[in-house]
PDB file of N, CA and C in Angstrom:
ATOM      1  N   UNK A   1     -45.205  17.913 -49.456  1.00  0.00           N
ATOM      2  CA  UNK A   1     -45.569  17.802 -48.059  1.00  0.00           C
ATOM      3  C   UNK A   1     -46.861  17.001 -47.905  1.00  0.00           C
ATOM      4  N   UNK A   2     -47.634  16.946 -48.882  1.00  0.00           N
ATOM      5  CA  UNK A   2     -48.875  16.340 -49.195  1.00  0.00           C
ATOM      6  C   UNK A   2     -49.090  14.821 -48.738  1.00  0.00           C
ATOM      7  N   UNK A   3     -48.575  15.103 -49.600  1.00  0.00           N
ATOM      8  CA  UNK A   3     -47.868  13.187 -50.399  1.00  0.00           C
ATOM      9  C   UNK A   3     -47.288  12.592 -48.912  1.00  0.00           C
ATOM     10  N   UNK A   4     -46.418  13.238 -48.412  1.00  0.00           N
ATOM     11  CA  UNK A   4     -45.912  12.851 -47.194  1.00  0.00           C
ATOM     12  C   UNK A   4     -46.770  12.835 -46.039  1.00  0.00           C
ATOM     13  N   UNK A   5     -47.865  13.310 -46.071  1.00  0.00           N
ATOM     14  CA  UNK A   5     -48.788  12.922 -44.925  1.00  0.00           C
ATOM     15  C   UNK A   5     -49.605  11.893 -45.078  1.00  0.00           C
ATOM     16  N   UNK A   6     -49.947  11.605 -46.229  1.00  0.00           N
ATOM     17  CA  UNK A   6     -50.813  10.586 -47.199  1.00  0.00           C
ATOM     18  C   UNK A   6     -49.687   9.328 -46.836  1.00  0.00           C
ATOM     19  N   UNK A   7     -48.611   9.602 -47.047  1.00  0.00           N
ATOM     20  CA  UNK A   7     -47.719   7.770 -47.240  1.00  0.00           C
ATOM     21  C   UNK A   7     -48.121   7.775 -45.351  1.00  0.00           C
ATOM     22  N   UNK A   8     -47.346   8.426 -44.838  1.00  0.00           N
ATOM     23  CA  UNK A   8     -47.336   8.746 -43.242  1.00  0.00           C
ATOM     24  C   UNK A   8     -48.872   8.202 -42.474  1.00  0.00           C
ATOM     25  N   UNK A   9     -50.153   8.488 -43.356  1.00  0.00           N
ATOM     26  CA  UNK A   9     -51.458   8.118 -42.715  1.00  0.00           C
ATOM     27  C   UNK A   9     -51.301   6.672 -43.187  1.00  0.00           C
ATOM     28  N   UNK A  10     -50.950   6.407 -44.520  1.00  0.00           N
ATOM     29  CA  UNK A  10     -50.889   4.641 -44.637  1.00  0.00           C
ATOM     30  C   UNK A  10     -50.369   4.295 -44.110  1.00  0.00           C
ATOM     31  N   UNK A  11     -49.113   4.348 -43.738  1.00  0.00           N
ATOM     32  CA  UNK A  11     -48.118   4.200 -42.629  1.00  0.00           C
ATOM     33  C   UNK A  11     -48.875   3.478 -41.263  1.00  0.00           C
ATOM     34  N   UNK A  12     -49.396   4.256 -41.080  1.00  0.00           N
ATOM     35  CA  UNK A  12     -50.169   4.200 -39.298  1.00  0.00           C
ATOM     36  C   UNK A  12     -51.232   3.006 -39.453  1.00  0.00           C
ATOM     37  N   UNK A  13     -51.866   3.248 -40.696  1.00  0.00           N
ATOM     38  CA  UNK A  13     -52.850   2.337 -41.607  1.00  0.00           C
ATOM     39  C   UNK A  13     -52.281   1.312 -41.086  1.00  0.00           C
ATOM     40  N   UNK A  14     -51.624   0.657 -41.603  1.00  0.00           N
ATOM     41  CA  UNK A  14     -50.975  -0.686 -42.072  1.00  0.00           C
ATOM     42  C   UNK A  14     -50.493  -1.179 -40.271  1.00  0.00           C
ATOM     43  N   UNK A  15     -49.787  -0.387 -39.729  1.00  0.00           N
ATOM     44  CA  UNK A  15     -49.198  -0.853 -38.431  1.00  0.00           C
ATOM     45  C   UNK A  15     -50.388  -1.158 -37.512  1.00  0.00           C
ATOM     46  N   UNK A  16     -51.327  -0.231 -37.365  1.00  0.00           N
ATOM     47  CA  UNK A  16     -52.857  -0.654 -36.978  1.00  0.00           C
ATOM     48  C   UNK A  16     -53.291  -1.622 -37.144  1.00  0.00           C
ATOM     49  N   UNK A  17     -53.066  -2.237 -38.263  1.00  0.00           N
ATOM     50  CA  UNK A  17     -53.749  -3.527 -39.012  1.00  0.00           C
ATOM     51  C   UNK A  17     -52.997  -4.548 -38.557  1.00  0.00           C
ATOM     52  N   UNK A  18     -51.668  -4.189 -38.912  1.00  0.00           N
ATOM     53  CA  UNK A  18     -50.846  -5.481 -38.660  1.00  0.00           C
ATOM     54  C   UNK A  18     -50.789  -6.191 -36.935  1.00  0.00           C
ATOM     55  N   UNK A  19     -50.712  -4.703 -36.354  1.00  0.00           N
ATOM     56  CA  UNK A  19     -50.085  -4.822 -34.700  1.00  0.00           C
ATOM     57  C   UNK A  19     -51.620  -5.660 -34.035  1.00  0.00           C
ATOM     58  N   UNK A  20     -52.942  -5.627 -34.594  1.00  0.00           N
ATOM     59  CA  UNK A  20     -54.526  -6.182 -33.849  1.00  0.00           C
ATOM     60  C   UNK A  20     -54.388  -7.589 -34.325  1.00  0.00           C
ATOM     61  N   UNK A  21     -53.281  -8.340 -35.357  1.00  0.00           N
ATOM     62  CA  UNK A  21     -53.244  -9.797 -35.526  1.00  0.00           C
ATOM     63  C   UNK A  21     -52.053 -10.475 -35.256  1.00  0.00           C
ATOM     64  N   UNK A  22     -51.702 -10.973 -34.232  1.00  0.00           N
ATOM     65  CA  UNK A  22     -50.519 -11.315 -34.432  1.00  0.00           C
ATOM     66  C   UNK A  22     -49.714 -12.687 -35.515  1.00  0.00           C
ATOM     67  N   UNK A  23     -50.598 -13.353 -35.756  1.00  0.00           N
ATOM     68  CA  UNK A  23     -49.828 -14.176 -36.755  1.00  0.00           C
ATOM     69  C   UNK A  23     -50.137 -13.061 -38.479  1.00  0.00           C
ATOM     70  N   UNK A  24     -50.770 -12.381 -38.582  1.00  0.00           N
ATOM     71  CA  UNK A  24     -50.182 -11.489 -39.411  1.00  0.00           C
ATOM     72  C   UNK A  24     -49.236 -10.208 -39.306  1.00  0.00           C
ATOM     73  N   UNK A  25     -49.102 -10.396 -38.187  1.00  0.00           N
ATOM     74  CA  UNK A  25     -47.691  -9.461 -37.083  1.00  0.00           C
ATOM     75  C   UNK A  25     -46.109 -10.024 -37.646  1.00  0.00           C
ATOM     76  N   UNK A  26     -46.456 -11.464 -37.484  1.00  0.00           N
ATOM     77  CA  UNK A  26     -45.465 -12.528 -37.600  1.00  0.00           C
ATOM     78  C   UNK A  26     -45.173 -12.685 -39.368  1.00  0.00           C
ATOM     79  N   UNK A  27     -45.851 -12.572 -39.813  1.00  0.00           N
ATOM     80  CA  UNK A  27     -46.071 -12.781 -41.272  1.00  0.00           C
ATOM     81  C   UNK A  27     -45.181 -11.731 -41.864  1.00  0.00           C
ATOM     82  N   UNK A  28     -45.703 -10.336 -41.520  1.00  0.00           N
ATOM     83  CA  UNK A  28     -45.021  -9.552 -41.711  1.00  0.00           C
ATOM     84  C   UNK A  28     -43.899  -9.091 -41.550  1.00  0.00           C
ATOM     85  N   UNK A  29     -43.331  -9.248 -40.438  1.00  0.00           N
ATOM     86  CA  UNK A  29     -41.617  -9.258 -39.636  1.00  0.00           C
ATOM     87  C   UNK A  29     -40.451 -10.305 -40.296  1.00  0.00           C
ATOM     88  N   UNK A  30     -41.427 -11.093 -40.698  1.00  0.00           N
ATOM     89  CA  UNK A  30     -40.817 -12.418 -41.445  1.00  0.00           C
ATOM     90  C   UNK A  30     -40.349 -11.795 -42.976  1.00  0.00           C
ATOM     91  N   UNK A  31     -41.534 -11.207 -43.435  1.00  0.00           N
ATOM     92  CA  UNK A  31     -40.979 -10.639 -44.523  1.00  0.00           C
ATOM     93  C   UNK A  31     -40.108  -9.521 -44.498  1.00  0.00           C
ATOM     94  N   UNK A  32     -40.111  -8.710 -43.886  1.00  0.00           N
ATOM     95  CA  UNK A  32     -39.617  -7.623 -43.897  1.00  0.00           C
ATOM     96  C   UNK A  32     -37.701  -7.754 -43.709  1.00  0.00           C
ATOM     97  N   UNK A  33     -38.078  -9.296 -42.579  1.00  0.00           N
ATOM     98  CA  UNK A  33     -36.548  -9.799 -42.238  1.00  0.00           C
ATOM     99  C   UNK A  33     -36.101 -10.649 -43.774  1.00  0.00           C
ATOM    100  N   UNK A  34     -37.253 -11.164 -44.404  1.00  0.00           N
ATOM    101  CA  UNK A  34     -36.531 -11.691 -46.022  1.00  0.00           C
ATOM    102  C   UNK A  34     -36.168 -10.574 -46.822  1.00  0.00           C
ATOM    103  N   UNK A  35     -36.275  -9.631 -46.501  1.00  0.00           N
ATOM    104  CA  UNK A  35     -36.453  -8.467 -47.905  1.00  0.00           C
ATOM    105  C   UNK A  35     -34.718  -7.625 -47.449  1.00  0.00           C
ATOM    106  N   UNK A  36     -34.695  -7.644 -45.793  1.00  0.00           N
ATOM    107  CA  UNK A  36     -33.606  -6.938 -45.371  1.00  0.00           C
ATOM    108  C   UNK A  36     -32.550  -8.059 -46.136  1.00  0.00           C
ATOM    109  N   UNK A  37     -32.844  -9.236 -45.492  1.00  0.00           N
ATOM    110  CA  UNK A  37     -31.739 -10.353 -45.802  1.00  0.00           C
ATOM    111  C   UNK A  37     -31.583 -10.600 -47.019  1.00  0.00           C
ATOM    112  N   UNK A  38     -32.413 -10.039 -48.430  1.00  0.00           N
ATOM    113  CA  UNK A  38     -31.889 -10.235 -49.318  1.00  0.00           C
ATOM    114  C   UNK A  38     -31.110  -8.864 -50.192  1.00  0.00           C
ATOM    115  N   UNK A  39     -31.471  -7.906 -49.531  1.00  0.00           N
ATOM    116  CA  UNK A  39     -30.711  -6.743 -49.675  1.00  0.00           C
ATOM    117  C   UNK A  39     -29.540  -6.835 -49.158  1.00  0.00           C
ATOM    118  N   UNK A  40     -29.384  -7.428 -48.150  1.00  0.00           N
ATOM    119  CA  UNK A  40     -27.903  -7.274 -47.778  1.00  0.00           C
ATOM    120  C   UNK A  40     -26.830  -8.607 -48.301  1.00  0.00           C
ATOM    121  N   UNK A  41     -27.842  -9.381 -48.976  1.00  0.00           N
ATOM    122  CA  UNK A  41     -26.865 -10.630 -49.953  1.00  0.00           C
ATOM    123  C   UNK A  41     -26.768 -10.033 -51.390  1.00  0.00           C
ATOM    124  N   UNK A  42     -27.678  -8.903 -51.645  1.00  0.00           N
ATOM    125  CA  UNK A  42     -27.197  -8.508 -53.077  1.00  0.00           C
ATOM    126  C   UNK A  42     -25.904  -6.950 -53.212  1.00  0.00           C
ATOM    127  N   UNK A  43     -26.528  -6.928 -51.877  1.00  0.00           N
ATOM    128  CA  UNK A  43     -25.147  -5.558 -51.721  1.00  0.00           C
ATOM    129  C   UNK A  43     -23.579  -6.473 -50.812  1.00  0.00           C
ATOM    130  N   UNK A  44     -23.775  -7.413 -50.588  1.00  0.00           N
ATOM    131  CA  UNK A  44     -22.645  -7.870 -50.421  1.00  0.00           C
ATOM    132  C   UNK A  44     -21.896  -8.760 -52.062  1.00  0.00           C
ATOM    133  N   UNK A  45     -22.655  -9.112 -52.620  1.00  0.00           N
ATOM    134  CA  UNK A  45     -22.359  -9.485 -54.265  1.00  0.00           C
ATOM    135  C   UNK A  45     -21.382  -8.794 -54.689  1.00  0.00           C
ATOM    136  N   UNK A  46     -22.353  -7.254 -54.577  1.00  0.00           N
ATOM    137  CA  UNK A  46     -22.324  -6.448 -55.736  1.00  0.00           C
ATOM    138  C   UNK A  46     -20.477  -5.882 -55.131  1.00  0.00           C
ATOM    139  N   UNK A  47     -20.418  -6.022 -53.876  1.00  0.00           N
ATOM    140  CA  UNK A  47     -19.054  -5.409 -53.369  1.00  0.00           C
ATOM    141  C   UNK A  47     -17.798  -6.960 -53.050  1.00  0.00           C
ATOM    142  N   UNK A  48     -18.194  -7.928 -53.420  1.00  0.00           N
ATOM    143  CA  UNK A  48     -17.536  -9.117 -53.431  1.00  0.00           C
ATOM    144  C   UNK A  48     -17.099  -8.601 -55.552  1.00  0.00           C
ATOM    145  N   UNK A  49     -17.790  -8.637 -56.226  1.00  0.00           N
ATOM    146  CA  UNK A  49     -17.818  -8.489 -57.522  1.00  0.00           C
ATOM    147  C   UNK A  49     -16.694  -7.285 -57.650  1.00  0.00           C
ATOM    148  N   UNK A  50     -17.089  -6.319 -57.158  1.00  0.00           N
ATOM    149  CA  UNK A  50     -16.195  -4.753 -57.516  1.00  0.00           C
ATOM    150  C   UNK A  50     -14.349  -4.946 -57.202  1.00  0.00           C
ATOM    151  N   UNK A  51     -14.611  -6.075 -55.767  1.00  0.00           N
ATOM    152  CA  UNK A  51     -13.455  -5.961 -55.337  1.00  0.00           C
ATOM    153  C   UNK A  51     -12.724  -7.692 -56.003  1.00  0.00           C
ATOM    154  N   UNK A  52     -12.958  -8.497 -56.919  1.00  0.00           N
ATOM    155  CA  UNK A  52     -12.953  -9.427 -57.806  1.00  0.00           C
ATOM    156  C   UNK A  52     -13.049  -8.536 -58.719  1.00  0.00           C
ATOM    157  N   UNK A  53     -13.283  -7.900 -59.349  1.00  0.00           N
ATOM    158  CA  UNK A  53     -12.696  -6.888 -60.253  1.00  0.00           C
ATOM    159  C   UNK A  53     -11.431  -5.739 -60.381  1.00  0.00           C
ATOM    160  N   UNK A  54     -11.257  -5.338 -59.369  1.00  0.00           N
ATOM    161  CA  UNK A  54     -10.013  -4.817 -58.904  1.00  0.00           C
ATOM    162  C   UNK A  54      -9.174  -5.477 -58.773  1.00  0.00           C
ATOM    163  N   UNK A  55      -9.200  -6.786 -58.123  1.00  0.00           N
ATOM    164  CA  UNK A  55      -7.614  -7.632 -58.107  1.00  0.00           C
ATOM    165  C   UNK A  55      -7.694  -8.252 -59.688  1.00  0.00           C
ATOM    166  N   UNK A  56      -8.112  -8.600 -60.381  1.00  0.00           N
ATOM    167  CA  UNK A  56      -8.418  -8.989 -61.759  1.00  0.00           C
ATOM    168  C   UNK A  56      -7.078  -7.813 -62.529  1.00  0.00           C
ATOM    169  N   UNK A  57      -7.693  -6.237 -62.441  1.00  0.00           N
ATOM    170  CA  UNK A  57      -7.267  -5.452 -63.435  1.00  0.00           C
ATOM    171  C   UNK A  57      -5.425  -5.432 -62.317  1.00  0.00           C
ATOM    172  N   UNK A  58      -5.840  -5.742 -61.070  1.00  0.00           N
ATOM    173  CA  UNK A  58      -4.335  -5.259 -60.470  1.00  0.00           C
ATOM    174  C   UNK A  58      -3.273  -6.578 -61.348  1.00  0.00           C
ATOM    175  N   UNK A  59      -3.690  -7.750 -61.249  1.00  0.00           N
ATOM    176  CA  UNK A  59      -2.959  -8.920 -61.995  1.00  0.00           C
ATOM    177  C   UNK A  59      -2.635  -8.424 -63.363  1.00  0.00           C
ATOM    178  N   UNK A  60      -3.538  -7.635 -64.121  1.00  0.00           N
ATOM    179  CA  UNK A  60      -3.197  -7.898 -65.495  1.00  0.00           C
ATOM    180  C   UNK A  60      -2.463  -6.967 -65.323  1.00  0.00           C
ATOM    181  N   UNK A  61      -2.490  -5.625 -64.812  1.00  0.00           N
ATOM    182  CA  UNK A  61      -1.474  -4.732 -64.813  1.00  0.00           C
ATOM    183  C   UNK A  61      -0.310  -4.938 -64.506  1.00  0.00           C
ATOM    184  N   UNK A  62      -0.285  -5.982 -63.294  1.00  0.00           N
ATOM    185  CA  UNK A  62       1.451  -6.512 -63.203  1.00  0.00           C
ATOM    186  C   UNK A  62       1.691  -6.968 -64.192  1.00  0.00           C
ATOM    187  N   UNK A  63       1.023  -8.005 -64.660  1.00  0.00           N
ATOM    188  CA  UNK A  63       1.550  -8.999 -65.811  1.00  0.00           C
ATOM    189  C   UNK A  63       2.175  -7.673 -66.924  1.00  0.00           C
ATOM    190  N   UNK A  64       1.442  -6.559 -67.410  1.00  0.00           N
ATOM    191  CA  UNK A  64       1.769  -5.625 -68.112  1.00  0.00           C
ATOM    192  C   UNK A  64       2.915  -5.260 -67.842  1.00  0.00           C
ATOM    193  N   UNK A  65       3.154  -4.921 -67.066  1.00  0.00           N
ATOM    194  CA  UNK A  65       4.580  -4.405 -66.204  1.00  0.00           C
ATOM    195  C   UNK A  65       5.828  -5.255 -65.956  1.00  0.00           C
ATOM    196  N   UNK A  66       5.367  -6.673 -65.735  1.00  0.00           N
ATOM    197  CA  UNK A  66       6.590  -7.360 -65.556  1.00  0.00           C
ATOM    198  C   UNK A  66       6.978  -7.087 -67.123  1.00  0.00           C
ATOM    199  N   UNK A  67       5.887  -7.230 -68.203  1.00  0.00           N
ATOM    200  CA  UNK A  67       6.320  -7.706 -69.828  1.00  0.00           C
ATOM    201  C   UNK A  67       6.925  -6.753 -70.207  1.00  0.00           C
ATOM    202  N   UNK A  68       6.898  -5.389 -69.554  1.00  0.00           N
ATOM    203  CA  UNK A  68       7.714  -4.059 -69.849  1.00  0.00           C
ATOM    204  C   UNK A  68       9.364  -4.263 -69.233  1.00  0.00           C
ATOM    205  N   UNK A  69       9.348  -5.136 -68.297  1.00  0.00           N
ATOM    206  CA  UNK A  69      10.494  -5.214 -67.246  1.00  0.00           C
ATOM    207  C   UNK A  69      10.787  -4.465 -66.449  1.00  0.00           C
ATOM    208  N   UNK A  70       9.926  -4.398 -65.968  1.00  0.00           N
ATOM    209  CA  UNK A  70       9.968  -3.528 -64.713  1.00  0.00           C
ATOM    210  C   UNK A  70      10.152  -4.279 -63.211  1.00  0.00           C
ATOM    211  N   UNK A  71      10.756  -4.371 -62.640  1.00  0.00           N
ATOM    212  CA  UNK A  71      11.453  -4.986 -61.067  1.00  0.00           C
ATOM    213  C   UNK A  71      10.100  -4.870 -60.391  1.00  0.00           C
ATOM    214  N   UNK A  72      10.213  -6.640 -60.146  1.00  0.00           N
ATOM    215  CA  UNK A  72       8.583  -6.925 -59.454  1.00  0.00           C
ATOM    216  C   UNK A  72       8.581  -6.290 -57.990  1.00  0.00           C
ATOM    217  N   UNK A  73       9.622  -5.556 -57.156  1.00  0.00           N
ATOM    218  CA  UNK A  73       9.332  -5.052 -56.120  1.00  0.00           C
ATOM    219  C   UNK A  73       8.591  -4.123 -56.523  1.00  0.00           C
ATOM    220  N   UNK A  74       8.708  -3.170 -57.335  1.00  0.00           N
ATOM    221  CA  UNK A  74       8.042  -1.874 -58.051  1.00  0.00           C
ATOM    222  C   UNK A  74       6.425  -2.642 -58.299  1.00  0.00           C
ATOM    223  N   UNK A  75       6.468  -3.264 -58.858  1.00  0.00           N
ATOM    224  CA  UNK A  75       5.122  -3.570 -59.724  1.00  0.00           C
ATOM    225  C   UNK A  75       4.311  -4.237 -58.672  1.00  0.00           C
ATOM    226  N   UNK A  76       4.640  -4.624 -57.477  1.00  0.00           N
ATOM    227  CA  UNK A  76       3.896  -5.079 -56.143  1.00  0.00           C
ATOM    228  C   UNK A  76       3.779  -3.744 -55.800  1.00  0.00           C
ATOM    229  N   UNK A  77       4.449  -2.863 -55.310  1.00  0.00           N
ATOM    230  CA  UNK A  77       3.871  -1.516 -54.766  1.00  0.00           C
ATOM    231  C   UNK A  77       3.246  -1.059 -55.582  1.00  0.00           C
ATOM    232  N   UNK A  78       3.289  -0.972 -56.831  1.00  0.00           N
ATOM    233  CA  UNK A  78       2.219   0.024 -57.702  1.00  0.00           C
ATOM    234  C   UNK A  78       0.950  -0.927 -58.006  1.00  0.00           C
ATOM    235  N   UNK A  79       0.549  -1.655 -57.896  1.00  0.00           N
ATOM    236  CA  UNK A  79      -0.370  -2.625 -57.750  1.00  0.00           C
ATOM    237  C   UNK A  79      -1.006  -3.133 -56.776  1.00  0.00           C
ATOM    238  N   UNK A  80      -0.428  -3.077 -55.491  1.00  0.00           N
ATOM    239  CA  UNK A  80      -1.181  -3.838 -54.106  1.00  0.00           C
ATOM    240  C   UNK A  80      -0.892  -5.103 -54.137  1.00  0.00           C
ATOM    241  N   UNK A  81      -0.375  -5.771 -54.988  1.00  0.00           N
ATOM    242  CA  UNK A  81      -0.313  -7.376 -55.071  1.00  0.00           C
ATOM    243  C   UNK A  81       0.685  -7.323 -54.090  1.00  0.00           C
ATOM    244  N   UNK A  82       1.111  -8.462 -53.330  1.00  0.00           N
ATOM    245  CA  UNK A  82       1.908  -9.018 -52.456  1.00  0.00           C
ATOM    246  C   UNK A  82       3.102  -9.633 -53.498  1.00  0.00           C
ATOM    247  N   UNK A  83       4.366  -8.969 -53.249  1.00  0.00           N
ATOM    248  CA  UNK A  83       5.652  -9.695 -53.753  1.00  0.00           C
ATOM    249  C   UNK A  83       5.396 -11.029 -54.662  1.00  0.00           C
ATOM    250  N   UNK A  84       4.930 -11.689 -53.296  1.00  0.00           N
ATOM    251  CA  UNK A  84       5.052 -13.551 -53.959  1.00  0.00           C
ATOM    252  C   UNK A  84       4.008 -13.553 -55.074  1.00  0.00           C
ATOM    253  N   UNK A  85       2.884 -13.251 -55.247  1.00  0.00           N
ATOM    254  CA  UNK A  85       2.014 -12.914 -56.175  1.00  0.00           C
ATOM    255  C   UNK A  85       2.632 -12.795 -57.206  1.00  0.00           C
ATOM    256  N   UNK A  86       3.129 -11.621 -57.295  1.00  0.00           N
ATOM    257  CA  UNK A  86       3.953 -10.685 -58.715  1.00  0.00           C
ATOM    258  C   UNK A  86       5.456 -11.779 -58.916  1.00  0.00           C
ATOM    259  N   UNK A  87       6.028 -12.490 -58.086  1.00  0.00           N
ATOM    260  CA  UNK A  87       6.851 -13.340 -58.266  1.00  0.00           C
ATOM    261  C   UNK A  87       5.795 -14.725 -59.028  1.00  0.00           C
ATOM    262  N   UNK A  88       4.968 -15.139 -58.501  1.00  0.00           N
ATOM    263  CA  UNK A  88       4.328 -15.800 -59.275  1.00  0.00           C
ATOM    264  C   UNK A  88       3.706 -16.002 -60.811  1.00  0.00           C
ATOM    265  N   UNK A  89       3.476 -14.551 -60.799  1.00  0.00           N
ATOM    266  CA  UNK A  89       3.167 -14.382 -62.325  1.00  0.00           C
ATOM    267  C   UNK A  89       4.344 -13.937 -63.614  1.00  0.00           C
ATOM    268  N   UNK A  90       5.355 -13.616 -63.035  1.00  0.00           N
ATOM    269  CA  UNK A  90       6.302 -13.482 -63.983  1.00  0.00           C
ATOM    270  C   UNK A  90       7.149 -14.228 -64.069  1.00  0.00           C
ATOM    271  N   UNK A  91       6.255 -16.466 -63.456  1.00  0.00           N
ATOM    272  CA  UNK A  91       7.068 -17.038 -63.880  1.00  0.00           C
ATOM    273  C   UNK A  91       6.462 -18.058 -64.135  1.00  0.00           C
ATOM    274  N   UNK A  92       4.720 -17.485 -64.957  1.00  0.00           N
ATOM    275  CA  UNK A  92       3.782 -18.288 -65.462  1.00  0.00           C
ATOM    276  C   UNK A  92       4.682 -18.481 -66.571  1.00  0.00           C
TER     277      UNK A  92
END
């Protein structure tokens, strides 16, 4: 609870300081808008990556499945791939 009144008084600190200059008002908003904007380009990565990883393992798993012979209507539903997809790869 300590600690939390202490960050909370810097807190007030800093906005005091910042809000009596305005081109260090500006300075600051600027950053704060680089820091948001690069948080939200590394959490969009990181979920561009996860889901480029999921269609990755869904492909190889068809490919697995067609090589078993299994009827590519099946292996599109158990996979998410779209028909033509799974028709595509089992006639790499």
């Amino acid at each position: 609870m300590m600690d939390m009144d202490v960050d909370i008084k810097k807190a007030e600190e800093k906005i005091k300081y910042l809000s009596s200059d305005p081109e260090t008002l500006a300075l600051y908003k600027a950053r704060e808008r680089s820091l948001h904007e690069r948080a939200n380009m590394i959490s969009s990565a990181k979920e561009e990556g996860r889901e480029e990883g999921a269609n990755e393992k869904a492909i190889e798993s068809a490919i697995n499945f067609l090589r078993l012979g299994i009827n590519e209507e099946i292996v599109a539903k158990g996979t998410g791939l779209t028909i033509e997809k799974v028709i595509d790869l089992k006639n790499r």
